[in-house]
Structure formats: structure tokens, C-alpha cells
Protein backbone atom coordinates (compact mmCIF):
# COMPACT_ATOMS: atom_id res chain seq x y z
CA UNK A 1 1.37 -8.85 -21.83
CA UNK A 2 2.01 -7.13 -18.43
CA UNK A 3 1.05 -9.76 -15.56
CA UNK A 4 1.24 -8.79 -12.08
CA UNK A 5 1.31 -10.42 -8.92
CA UNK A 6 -2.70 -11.82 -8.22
CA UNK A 7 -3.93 -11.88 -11.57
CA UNK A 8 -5.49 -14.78 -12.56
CA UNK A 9 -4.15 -16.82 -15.55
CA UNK A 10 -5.15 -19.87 -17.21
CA UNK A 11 -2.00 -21.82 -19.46
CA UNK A 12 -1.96 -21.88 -22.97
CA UNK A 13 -1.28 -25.44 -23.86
CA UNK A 14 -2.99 -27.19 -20.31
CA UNK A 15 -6.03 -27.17 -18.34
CA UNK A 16 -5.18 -25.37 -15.79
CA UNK A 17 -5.89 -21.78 -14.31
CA UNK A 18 -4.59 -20.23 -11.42
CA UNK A 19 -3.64 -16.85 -9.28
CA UNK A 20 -0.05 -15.57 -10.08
CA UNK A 21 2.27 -16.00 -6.68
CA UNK A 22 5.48 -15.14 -7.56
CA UNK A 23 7.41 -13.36 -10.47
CA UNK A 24 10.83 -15.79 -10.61
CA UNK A 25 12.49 -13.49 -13.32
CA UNK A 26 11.50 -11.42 -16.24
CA UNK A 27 9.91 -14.31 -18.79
CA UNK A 28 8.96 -16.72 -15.62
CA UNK A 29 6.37 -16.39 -13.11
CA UNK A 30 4.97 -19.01 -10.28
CA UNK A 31 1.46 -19.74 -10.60
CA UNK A 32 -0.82 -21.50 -7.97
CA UNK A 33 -3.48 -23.92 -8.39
CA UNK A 34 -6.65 -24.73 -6.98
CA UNK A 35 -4.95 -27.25 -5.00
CA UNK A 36 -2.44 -25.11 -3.78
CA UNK A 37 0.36 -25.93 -5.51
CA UNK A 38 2.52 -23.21 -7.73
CA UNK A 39 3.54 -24.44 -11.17
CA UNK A 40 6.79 -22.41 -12.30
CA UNK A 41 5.69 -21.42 -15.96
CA UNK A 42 7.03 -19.39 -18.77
CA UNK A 43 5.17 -15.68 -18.80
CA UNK A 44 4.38 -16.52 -22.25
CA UNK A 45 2.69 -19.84 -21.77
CA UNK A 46 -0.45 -18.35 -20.25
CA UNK A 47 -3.06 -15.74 -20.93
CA UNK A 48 -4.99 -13.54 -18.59
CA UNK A 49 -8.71 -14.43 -17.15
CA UNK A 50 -9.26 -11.39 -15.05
CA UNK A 51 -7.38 -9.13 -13.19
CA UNK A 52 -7.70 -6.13 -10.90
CA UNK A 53 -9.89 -3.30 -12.13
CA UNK A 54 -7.56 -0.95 -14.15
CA UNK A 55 -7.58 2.18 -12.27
CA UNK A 56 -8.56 5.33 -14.41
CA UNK A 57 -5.48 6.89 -16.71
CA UNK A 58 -7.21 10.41 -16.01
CA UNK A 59 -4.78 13.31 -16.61
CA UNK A 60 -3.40 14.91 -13.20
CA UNK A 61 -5.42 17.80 -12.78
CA UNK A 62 -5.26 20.63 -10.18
CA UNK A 63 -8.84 21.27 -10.23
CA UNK A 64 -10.13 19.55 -6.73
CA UNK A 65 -13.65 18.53 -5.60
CA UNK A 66 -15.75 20.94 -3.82
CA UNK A 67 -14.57 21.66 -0.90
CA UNK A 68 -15.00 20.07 2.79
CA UNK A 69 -16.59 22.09 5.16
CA UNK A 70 -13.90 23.53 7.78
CA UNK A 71 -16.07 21.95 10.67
CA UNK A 72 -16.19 18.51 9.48
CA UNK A 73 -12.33 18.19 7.79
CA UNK A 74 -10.26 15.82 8.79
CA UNK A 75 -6.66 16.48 9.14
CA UNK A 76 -5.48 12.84 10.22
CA UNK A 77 -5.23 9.35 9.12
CA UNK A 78 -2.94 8.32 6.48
CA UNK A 79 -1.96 4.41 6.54
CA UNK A 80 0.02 1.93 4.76
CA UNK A 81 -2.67 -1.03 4.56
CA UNK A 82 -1.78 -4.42 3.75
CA UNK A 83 -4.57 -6.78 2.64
CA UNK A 84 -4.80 -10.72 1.30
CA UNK A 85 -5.28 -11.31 -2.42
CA UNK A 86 -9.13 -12.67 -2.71
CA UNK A 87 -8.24 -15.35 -4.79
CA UNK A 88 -4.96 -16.49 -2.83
CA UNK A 89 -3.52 -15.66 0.12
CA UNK A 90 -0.20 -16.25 -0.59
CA UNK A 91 -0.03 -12.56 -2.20
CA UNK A 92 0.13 -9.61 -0.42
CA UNK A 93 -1.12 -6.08 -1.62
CA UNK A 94 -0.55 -3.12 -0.28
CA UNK A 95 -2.68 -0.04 -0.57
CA UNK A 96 -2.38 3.62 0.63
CA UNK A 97 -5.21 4.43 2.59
CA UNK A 98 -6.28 8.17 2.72
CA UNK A 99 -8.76 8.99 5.73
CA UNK A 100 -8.09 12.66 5.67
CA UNK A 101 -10.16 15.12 4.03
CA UNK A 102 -7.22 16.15 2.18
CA UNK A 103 -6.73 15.51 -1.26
CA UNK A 104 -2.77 13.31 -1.56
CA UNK A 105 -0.32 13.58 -3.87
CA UNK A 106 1.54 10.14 -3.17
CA UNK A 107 4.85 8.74 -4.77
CA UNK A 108 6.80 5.30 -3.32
CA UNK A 109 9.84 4.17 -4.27
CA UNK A 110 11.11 0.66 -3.35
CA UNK A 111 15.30 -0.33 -2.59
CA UNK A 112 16.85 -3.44 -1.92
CA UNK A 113 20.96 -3.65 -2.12
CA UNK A 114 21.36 -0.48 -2.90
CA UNK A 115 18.70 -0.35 -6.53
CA UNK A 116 15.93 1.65 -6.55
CA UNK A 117 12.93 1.39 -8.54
CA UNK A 118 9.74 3.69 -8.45
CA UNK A 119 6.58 2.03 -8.53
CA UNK A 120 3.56 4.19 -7.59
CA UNK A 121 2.80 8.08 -8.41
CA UNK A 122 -0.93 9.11 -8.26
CA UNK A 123 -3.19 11.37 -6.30
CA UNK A 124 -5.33 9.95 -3.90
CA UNK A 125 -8.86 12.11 -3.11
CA UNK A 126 -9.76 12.37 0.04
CA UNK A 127 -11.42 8.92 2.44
CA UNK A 128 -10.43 6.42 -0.72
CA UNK A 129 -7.22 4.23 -0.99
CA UNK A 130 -4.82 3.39 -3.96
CA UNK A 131 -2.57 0.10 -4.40
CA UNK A 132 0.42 0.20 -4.29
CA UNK A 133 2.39 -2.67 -4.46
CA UNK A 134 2.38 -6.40 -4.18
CA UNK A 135 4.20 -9.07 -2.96
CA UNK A 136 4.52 -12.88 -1.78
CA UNK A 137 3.86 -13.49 1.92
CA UNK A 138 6.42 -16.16 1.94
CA UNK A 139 8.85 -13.93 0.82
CA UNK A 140 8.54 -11.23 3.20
CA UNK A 141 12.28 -11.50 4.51
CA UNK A 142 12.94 -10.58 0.80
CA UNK A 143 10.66 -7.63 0.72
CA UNK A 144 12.46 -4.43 -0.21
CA UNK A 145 12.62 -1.46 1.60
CA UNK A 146 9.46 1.06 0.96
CA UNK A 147 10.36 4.80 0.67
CA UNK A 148 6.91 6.81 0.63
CA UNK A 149 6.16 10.93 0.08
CA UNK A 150 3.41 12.54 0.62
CA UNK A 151 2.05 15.92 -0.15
CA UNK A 152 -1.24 17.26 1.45
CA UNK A 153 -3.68 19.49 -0.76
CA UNK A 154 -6.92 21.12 -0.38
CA UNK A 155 -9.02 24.09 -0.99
CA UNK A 156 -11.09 24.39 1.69
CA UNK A 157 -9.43 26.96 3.99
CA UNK A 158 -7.23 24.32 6.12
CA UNK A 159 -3.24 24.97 6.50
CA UNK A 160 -1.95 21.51 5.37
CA UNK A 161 0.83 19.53 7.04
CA UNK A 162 4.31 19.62 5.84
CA UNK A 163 5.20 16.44 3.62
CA UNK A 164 5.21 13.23 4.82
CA UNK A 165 8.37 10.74 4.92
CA UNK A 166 8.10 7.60 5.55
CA UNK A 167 11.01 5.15 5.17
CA UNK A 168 10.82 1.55 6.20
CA UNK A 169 11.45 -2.49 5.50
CA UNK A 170 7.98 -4.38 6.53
CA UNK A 171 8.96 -6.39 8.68
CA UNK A 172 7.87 -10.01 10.28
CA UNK A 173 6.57 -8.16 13.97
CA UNK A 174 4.63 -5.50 11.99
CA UNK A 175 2.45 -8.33 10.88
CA UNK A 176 2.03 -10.14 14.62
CA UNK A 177 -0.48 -8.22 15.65
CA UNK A 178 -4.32 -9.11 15.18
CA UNK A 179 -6.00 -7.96 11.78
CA UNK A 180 -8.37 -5.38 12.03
CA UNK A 181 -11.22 -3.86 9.68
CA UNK A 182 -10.44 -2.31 7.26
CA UNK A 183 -13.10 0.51 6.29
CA UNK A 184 -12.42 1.69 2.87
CA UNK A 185 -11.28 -1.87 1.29
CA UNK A 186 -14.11 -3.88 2.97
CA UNK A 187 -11.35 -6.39 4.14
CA UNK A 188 -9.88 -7.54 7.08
CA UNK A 189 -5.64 -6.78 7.18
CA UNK A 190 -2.86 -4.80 9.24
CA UNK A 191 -2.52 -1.15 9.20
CA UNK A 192 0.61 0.76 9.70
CA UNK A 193 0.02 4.77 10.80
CA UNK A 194 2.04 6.81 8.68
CA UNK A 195 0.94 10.22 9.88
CA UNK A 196 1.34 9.83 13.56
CA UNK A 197 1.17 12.60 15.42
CA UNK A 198 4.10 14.17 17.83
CA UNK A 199 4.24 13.21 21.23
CA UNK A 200 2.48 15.32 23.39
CA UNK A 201 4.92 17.20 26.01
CA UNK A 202 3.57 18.26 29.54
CA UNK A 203 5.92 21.05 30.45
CA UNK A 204 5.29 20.89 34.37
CA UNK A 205 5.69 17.26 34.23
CA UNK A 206 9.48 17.52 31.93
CA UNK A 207 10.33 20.53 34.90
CA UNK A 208 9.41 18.18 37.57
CA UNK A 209 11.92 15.24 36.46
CA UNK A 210 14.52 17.88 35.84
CA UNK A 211 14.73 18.59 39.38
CA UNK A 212 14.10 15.41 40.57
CA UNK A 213 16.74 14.12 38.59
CA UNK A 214 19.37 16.80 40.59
């Protein structure tokens, strides 16, 4: 049985159910209680309630949606979103969050001491959002690095922006700020811009400083 981080389990041999909050190895997992306590248990000692909604198993296809008209396409807003589990908020999920009105072809890779292990390659249509990953929150100094490509497609008559790179560890500031609202999950969490866009550069301004600085 494949159990991931926030599913919600309920032992075999006990009366007890509970939100999976940490995977200890590969035949142990931590689960946590109503009462807030996690019970280290073997993977095999408990049996899944409910879970998140499988996501569709469609074939990749390059046949796209009718396209957006040119007037009303987005060409910005890509994000790395990172929301609360809704049964426990010790578990952390993060999500891909497509604004754009461009259609994403989106891989991630995640590396910690030097191994590397993909875990997410979909496409993501245009204003909708894909998970990810998850995590534990109190394990965030642990969290690996997250390596994340994306391509930009469409067939509306819009140049699309060269790939996207993004290459970071999450870190314990990134998470400081206020929560905001997030749109397209209908939850409250922190955002990180992935797409943003190049300084602006006032030439008369840069000139100015040159001389000033002779």
C-alpha cells in the first residue's frame, strides 16, 4: 500500500485513527492522533481511511484547450505555494501554482547530500495548481533542496518565455512572513514567486551615477 504524508489511517489491531506526520524509514511511519500525539507504527499495521483525491492518470497529450484570447492572456505568475494539511498541521504540502494563461510542463527534482530523487512530472493547464510534495513542518531544517523546470506552452499566438529554473532549500525566513490567500487552493499559506520578472533598468538614472561616481 503506498501511504503518503497526510493521509489518514486508522491501525489494524487498535482503535485508533490518525493523519500520517512523518515517514521514519521505508516499513515505519509516525502517525498523529486526535490528541496530538504521533504513535511510531509499522506501515503495515494500518490501513487507509481517505486520502487526497487521486489526480487523473490521463495520457500527456499535445492537444491544448482552446485558446486564450491575445487581449486577456496572462504571461505572469508562476508560484511555489505551500499550504497546511486540513487534517493536521504538522504536514506541509506544497503545490505549483499556475496563474498564467499558459499551459506548464513542470518537473521537480529534490537533493539532499548529494542524492537526488525526482518526484513530480505533469502538465499544469493554465490558472489551476498541482502538488507537489510534502513534508513535516518540524522538520523543515531537514527539508531537501527543491530543483524545479518549467516549460511554457500555448497556442494562442503569444511568444512564450524561455524555461524556468528554479533552484532552492526552503528555508526557516521564507516562512516568517504573514500568510496570505491563496486563490486557486481556497487556503490561507506562503507563496514564493518563481517567475519574477528582471529588474527594470533606467538608463539616464545608471548614466547619472556613472558620472557621479567619477
Amino acid at each position: 500500500m503506498n501511504l503518503n504524508l497526510g493521509d489518514f489511517v486508522r491501525f489494524v489491531d487498535e482503535n485508533i485513527e490518525g493523519t500520517i506526520t512523518r515517514i521514519i524509514d521505508k516499513d515505519t511511519i509516525g502517525v498523529t492522533d486526535a490528541n496530538d500525539f504521533e504513535i511510531p507504527v509499522l506501515a503495515s499495521k494500518v490501513t487507509l481511511v481517505h486520502g487526497d483525491i487521486p489526480e487523473d492518470n490521463a495520457v500527456v497529450s499535445n492537444r491544448q484547450t482552446a485558446a486564450t484570447p491575445v487581449a486577456e492572456f496572462k504571461k505572469e505568475g508562476v508560484y511555489l505555494g505551500l499550504v497546511a494539511d486540513q487534517h493536521s498541521a504538522v504536514v506541509a504540502h506544497f503545490h505549483l501554482i499556475n496563474e498564467t494563461s499558459f499551459q506548464l510542463l513542470a518537473s521537480m527534482t529534490t537533493e539532499k547530500g548529494g542524492n537526488y530523487r525526482g518526484e513530480f512530472a505533469a502538465l499544469i493547464p493554465a490558472s489551476s495548481t498541482k502538488k507537489i510534495y510534502s513534508a513535516n513542518m518540524g522538520d523543515i531544517q531537514l527539508w531537501p533542496k527543491f530543483n524545479i523546470e518549467v516549460l511554457f506552452s500555448t497556442s494562442a499566438n503569444v511568444e512564450p518565455p524561455a524555461p524556468l529554473i528554479y533552484s532552492q532549500s526552503i528555508k526557516g525566513k521564507d516562512l516568517s512572513v504573514a500568510k496570505v490567500e491563496i486563490a486557486l487552493l481556497k487556503q490561507k499559506g506562503w507563496m514564493i514567486r518563481l517567475d519574477e520578472p528582471e529588474p527594470l533598468i533606467d538608463a539616464q538614472k545608471l548614466k547619472e551615477s556613472f558620472f557621479k561616481g567619477r
